[in-house]
PDB file of N, CA and C in Angstrom:
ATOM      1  N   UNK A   1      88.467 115.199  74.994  1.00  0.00           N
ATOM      2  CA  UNK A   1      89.021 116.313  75.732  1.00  0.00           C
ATOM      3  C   UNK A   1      88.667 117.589  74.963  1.00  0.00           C
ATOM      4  N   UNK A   2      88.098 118.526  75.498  1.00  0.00           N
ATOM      5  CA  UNK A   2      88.386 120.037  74.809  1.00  0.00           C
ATOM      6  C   UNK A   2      89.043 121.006  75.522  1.00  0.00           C
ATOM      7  N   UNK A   3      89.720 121.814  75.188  1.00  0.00           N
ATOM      8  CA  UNK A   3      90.557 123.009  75.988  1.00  0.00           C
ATOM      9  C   UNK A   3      89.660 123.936  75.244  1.00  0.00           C
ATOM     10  N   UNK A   4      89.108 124.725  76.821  1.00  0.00           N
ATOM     11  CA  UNK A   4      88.785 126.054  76.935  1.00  0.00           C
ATOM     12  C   UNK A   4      89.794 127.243  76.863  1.00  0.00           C
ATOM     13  N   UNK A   5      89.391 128.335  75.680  1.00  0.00           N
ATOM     14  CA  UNK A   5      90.099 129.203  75.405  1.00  0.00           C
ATOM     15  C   UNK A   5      91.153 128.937  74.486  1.00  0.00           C
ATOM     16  N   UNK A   6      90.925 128.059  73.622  1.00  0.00           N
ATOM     17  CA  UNK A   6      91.523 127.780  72.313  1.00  0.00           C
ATOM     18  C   UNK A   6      90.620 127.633  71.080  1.00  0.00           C
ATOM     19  N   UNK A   7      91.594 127.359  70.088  1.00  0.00           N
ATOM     20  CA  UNK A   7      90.706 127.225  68.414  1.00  0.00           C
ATOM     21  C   UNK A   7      90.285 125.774  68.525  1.00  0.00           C
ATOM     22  N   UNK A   8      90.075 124.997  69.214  1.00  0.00           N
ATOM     23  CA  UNK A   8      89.564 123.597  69.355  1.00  0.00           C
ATOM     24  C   UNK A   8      87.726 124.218  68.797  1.00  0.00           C
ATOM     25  N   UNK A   9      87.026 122.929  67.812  1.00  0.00           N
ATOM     26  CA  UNK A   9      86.273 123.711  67.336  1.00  0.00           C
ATOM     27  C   UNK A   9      85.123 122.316  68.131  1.00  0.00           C
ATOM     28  N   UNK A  10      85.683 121.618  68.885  1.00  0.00           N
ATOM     29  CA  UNK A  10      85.099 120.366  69.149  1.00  0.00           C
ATOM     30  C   UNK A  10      85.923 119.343  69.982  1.00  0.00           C
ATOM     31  N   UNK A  11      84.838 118.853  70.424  1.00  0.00           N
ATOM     32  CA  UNK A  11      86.312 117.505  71.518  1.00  0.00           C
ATOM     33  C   UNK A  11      86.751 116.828  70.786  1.00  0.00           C
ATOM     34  N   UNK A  12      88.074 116.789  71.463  1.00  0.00           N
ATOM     35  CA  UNK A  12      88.898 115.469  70.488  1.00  0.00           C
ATOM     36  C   UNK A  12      89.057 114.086  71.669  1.00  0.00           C
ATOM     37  N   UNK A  13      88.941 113.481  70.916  1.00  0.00           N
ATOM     38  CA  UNK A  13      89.250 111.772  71.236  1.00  0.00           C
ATOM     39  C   UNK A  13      90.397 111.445  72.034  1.00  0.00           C
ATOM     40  N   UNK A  14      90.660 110.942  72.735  1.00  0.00           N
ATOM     41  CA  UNK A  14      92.108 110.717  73.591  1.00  0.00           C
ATOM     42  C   UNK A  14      92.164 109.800  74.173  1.00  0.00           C
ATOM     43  N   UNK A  15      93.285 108.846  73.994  1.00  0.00           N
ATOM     44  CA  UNK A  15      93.426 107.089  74.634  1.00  0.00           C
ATOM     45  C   UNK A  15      94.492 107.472  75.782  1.00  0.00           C
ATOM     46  N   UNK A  16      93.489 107.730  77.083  1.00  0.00           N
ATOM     47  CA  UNK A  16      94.301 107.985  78.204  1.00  0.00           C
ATOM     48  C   UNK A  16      94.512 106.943  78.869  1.00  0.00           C
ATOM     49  N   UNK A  17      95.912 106.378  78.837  1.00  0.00           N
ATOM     50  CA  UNK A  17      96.629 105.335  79.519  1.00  0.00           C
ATOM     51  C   UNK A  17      97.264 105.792  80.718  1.00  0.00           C
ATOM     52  N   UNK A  18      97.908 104.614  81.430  1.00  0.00           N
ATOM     53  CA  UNK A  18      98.708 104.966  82.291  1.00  0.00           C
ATOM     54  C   UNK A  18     100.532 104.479  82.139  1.00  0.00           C
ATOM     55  N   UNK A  19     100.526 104.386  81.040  1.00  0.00           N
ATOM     56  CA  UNK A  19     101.727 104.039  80.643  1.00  0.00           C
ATOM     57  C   UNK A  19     102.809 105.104  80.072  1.00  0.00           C
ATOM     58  N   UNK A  20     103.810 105.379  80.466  1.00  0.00           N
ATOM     59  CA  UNK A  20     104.632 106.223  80.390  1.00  0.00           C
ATOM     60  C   UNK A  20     104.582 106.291  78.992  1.00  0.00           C
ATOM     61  N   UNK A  21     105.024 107.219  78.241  1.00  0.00           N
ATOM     62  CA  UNK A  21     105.437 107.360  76.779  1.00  0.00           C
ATOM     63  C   UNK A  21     106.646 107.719  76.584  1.00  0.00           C
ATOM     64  N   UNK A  22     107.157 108.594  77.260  1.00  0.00           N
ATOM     65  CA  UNK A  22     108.608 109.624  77.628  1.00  0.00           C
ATOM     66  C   UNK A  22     109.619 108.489  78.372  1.00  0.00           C
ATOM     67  N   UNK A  23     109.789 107.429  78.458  1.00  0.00           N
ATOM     68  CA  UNK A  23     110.698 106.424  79.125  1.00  0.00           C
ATOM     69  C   UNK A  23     111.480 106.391  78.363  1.00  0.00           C
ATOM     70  N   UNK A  24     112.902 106.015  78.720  1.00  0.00           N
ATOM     71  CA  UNK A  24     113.852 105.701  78.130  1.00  0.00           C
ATOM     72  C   UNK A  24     113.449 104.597  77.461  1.00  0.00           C
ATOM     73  N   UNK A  25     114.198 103.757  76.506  1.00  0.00           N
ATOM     74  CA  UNK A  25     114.108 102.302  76.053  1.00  0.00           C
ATOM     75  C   UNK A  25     114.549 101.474  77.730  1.00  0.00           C
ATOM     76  N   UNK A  26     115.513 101.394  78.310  1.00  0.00           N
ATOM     77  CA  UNK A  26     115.727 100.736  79.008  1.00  0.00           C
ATOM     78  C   UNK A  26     115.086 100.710  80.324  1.00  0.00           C
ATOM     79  N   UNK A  27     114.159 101.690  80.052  1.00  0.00           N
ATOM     80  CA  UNK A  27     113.130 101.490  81.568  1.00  0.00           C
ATOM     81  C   UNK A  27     112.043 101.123  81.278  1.00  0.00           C
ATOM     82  N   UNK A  28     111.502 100.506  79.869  1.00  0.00           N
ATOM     83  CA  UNK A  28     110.705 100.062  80.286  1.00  0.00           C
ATOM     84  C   UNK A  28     110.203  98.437  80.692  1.00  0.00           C
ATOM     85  N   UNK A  29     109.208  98.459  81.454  1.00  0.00           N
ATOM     86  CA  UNK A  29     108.587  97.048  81.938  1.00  0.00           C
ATOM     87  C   UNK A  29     109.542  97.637  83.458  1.00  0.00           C
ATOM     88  N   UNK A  30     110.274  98.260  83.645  1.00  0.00           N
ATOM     89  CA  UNK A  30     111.224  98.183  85.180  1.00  0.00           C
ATOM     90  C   UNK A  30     110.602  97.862  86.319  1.00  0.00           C
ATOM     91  N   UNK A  31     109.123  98.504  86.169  1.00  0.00           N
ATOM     92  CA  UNK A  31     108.714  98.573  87.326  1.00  0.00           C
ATOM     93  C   UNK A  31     107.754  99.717  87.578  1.00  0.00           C
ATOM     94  N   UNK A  32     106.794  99.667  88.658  1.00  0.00           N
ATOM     95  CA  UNK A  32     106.234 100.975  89.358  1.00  0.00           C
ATOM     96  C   UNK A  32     106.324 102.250  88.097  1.00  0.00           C
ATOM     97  N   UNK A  33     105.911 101.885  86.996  1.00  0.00           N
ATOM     98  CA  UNK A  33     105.631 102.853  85.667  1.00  0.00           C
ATOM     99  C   UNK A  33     106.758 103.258  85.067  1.00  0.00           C
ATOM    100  N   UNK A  34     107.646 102.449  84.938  1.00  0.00           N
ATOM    101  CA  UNK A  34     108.963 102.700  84.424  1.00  0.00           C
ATOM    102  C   UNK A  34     110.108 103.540  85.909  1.00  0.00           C
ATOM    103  N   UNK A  35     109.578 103.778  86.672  1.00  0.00           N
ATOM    104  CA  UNK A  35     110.339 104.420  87.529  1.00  0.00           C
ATOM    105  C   UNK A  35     111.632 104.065  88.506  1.00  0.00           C
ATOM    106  N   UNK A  36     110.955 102.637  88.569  1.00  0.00           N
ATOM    107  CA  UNK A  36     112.267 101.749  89.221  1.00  0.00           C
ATOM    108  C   UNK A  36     113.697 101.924  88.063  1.00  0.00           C
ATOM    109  N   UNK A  37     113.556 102.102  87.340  1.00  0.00           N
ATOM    110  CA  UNK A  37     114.759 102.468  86.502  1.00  0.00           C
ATOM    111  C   UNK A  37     115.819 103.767  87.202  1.00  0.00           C
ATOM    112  N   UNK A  38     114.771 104.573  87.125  1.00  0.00           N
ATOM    113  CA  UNK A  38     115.739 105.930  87.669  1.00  0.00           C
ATOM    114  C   UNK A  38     116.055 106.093  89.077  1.00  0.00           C
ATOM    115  N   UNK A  39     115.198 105.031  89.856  1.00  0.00           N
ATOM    116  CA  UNK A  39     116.083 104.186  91.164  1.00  0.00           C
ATOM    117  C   UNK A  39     117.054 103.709  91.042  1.00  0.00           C
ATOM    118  N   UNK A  40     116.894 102.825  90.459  1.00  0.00           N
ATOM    119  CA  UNK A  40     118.467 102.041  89.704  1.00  0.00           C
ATOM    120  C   UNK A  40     119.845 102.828  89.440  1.00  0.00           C
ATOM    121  N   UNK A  41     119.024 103.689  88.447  1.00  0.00           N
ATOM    122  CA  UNK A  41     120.483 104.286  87.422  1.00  0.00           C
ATOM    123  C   UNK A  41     120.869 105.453  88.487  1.00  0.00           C
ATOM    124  N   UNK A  42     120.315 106.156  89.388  1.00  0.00           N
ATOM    125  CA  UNK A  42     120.888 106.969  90.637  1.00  0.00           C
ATOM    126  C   UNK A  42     121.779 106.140  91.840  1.00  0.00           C
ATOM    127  N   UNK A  43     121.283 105.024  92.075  1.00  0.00           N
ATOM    128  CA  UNK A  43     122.286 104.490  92.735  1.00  0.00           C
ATOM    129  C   UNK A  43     123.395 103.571  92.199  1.00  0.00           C
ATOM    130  N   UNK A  44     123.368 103.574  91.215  1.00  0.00           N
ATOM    131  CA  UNK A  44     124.394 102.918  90.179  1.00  0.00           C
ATOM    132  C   UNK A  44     125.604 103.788  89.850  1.00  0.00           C
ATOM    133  N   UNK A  45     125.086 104.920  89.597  1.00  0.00           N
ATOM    134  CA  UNK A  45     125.939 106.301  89.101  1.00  0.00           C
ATOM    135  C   UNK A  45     126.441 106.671  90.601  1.00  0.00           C
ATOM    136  N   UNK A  46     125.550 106.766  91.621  1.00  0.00           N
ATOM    137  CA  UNK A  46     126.636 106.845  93.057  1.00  0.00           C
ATOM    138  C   UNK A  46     127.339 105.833  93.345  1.00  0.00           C
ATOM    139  N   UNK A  47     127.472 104.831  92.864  1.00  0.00           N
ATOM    140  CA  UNK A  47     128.535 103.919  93.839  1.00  0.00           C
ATOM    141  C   UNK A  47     129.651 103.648  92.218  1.00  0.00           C
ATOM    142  N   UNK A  48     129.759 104.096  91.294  1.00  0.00           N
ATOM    143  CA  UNK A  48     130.274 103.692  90.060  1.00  0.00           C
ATOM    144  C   UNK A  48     131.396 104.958  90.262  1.00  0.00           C
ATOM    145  N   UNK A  49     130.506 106.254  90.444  1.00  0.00           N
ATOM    146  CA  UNK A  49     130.900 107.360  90.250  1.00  0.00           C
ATOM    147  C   UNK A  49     131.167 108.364  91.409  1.00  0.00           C
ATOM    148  N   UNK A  50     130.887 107.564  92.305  1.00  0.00           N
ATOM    149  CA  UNK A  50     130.764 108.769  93.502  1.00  0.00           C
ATOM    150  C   UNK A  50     130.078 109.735  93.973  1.00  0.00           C
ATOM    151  N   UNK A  51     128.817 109.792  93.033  1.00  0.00           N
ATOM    152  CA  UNK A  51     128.165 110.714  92.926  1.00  0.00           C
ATOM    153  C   UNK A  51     127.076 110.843  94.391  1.00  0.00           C
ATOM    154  N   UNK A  52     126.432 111.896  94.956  1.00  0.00           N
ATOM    155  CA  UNK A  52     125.893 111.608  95.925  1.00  0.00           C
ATOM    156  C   UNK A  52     123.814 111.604  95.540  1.00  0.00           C
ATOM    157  N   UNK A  53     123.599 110.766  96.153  1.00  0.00           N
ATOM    158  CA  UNK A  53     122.198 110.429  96.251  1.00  0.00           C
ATOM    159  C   UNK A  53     121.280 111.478  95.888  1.00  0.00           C
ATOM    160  N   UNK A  54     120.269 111.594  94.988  1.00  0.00           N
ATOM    161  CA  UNK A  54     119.620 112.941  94.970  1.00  0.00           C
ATOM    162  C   UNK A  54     118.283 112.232  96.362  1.00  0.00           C
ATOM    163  N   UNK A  55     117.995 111.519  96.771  1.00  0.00           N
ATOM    164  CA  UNK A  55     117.174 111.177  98.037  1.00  0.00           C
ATOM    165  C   UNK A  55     117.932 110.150  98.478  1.00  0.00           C
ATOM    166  N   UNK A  56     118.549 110.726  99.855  1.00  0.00           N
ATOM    167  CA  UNK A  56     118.914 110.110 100.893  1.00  0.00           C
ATOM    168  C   UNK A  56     118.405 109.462 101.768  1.00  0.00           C
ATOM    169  N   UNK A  57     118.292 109.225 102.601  1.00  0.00           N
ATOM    170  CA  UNK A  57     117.795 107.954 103.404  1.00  0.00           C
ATOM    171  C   UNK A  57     116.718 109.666 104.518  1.00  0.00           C
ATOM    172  N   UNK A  58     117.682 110.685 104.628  1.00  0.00           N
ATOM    173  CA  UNK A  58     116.795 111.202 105.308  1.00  0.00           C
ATOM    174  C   UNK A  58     116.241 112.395 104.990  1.00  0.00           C
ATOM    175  N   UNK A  59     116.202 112.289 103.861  1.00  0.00           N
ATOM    176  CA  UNK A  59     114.980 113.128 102.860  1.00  0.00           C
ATOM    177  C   UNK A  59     113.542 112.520 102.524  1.00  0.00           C
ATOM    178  N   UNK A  60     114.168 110.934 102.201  1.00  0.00           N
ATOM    179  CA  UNK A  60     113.222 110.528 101.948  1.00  0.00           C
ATOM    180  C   UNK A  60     112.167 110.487 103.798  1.00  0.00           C
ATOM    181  N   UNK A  61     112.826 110.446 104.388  1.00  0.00           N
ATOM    182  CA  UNK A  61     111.490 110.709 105.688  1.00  0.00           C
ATOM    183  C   UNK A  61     111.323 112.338 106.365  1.00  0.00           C
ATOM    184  N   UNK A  62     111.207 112.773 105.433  1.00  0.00           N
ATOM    185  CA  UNK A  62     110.828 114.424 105.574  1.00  0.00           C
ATOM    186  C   UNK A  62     109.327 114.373 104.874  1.00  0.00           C
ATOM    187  N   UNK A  63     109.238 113.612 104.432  1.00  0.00           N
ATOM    188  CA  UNK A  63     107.575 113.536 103.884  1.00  0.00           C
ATOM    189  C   UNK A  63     106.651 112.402 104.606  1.00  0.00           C
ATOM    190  N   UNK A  64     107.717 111.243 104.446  1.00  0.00           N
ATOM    191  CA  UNK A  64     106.714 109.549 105.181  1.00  0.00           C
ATOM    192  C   UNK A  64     106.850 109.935 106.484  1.00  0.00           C
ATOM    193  N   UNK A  65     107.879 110.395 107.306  1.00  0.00           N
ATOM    194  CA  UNK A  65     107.082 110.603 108.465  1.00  0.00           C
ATOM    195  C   UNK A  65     105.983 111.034 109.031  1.00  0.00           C
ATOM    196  N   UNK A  66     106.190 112.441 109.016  1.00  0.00           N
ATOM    197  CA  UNK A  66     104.902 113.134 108.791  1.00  0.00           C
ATOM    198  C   UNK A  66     103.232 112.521 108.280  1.00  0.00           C
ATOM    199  N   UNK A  67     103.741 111.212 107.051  1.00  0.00           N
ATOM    200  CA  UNK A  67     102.507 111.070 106.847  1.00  0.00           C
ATOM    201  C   UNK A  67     102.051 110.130 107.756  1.00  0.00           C
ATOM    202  N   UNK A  68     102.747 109.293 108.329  1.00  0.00           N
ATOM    203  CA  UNK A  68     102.481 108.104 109.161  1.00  0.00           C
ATOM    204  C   UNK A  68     102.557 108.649 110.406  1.00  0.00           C
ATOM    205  N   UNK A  69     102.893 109.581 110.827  1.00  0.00           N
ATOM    206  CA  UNK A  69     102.224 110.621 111.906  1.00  0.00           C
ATOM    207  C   UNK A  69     100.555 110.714 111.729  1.00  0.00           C
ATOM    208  N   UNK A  70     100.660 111.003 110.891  1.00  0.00           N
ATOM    209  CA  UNK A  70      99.336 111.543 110.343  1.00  0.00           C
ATOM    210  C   UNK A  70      98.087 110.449 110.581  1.00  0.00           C
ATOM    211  N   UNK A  71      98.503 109.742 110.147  1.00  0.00           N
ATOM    212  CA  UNK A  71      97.671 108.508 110.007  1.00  0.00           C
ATOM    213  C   UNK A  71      97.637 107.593 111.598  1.00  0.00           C
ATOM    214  N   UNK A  72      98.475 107.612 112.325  1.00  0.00           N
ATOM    215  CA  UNK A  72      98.913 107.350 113.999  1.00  0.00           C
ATOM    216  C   UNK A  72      97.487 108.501 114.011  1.00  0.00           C
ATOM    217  N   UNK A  73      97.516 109.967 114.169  1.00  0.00           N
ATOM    218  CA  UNK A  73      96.840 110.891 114.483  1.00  0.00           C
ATOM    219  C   UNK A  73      95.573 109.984 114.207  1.00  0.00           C
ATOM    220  N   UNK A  74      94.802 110.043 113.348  1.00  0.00           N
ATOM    221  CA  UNK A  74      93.888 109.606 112.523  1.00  0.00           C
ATOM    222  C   UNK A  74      92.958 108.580 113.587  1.00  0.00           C
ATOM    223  N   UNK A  75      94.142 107.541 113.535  1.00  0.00           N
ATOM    224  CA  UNK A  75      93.583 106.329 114.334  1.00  0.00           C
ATOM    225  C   UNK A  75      93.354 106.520 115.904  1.00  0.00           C
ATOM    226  N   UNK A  76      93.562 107.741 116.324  1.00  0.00           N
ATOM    227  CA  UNK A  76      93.759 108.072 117.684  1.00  0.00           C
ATOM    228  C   UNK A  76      92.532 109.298 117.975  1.00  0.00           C
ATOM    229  N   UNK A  77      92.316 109.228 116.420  1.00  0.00           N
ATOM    230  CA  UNK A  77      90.691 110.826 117.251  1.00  0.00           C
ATOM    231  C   UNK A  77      91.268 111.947 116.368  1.00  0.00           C
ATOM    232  N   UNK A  78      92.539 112.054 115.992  1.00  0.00           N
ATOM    233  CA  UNK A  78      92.965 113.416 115.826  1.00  0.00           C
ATOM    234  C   UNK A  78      93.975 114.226 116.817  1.00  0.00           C
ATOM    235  N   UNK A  79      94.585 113.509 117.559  1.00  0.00           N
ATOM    236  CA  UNK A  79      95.707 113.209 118.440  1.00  0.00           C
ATOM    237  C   UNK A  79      96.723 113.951 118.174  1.00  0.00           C
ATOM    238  N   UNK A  80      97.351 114.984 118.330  1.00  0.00           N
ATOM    239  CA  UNK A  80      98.307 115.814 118.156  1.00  0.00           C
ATOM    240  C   UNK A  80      99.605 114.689 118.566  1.00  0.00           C
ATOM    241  N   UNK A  81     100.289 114.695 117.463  1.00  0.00           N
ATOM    242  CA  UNK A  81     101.467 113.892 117.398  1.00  0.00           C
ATOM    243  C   UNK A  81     102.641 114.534 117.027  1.00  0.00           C
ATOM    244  N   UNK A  82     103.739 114.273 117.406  1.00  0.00           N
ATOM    245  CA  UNK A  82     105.378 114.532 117.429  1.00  0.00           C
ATOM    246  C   UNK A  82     105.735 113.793 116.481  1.00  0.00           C
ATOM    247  N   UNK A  83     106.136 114.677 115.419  1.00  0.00           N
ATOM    248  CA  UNK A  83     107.052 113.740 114.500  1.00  0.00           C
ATOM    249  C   UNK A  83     109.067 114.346 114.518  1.00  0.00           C
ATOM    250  N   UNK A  84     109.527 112.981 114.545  1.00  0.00           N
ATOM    251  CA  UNK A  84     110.930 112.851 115.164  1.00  0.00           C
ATOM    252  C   UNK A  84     111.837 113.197 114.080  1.00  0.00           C
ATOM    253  N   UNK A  85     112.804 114.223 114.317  1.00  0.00           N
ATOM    254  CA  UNK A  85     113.548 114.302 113.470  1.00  0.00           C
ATOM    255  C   UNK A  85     114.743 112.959 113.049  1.00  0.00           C
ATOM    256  N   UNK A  86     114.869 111.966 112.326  1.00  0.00           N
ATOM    257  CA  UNK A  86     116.268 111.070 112.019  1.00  0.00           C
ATOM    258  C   UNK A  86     117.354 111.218 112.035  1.00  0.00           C
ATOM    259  N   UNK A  87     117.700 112.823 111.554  1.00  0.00           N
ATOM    260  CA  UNK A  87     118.763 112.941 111.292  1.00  0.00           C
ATOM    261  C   UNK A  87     119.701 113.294 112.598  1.00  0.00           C
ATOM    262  N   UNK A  88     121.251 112.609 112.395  1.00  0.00           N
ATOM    263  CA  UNK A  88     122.087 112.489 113.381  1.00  0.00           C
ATOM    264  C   UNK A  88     122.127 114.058 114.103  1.00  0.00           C
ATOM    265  N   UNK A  89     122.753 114.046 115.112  1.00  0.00           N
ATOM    266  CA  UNK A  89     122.853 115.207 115.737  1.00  0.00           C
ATOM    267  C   UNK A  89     123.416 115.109 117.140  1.00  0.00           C
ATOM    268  N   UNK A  90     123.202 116.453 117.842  1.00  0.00           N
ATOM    269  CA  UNK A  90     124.112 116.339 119.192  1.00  0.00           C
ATOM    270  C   UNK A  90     123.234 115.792 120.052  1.00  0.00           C
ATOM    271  N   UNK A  91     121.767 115.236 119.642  1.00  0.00           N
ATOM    272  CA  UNK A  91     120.941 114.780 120.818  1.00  0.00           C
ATOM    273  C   UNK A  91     120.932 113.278 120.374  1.00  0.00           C
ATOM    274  N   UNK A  92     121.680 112.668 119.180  1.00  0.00           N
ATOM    275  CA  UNK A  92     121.741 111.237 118.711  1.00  0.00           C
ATOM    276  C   UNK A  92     122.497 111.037 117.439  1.00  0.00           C
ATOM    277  N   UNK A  93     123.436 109.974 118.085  1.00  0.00           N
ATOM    278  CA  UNK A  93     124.337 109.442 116.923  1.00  0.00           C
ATOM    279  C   UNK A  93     123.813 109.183 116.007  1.00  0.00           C
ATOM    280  N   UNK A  94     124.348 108.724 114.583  1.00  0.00           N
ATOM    281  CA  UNK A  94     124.162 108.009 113.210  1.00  0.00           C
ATOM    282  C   UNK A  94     123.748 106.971 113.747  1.00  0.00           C
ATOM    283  N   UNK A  95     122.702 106.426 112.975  1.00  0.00           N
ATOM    284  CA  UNK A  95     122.309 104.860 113.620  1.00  0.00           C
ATOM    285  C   UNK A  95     121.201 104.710 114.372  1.00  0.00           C
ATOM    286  N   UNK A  96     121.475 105.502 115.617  1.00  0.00           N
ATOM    287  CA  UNK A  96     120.491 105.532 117.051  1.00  0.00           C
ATOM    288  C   UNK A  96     119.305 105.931 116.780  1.00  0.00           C
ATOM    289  N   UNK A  97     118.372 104.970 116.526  1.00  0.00           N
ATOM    290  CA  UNK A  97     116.833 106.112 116.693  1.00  0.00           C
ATOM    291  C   UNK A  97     116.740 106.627 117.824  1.00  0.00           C
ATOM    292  N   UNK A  98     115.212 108.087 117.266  1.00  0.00           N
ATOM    293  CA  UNK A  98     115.354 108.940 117.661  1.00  0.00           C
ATOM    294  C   UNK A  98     114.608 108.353 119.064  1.00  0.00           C
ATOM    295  N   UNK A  99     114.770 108.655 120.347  1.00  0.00           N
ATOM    296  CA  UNK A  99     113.886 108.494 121.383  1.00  0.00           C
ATOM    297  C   UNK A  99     112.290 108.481 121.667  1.00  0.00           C
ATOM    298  N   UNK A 100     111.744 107.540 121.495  1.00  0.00           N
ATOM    299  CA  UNK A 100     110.610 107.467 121.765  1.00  0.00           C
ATOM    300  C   UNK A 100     109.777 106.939 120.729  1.00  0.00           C
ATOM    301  N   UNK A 101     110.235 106.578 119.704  1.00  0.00           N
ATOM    302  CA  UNK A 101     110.060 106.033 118.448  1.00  0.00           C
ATOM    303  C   UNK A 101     109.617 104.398 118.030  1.00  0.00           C
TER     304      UNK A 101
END
């Protein structure tokens, strides 16, 4: 590696892994690069503690929808597609998917 715009007088050597370094002790081997841990310990701390979810069920599809829209699009030509909002509301209860889905 060398960084431009520093006193580096030459490249230096670097053993680029993909293994976390910054993990807790107890996350590692967890999983998916140590990450399944801080899956864990967030929903552990909400149901222990009450605490509420930092990704909810409908946060987390504020991004995967869209992408699997995307990819529907894709397979279709480039298909202008509707992506459905989940979340409850006055046009659908908790529970009910959204129409047309």
């Amino acid at each position: 590696m060398w960084l431009a715009d520093t006193q580096m007088n030459d490249w230096a050597e670097v053993d680029w892994q993909y293994q976390r370094t910054d993990a807790p002790p107890g996350a590692r081997g967890s999983g998916h690069g140590d990450a399944d841990y801080c899956v864990h310990t967030h929903f552990r701390d909400a149901v222990r503690e009450g605490k509420p979810l930092p990704l909810d069920v409908y946060r987390a599809m504020n991004p995967t929808a869209p992408a699997i829209r995307a990819y529907d699009s894709i397979l279709e030509g480039g298909k202008l597609m509707k992506v459905h909002d989940f979340r409850p509301g006055s046009e659908r209860n908790t529970g009910e998917m959204p129409v047309g889905v």
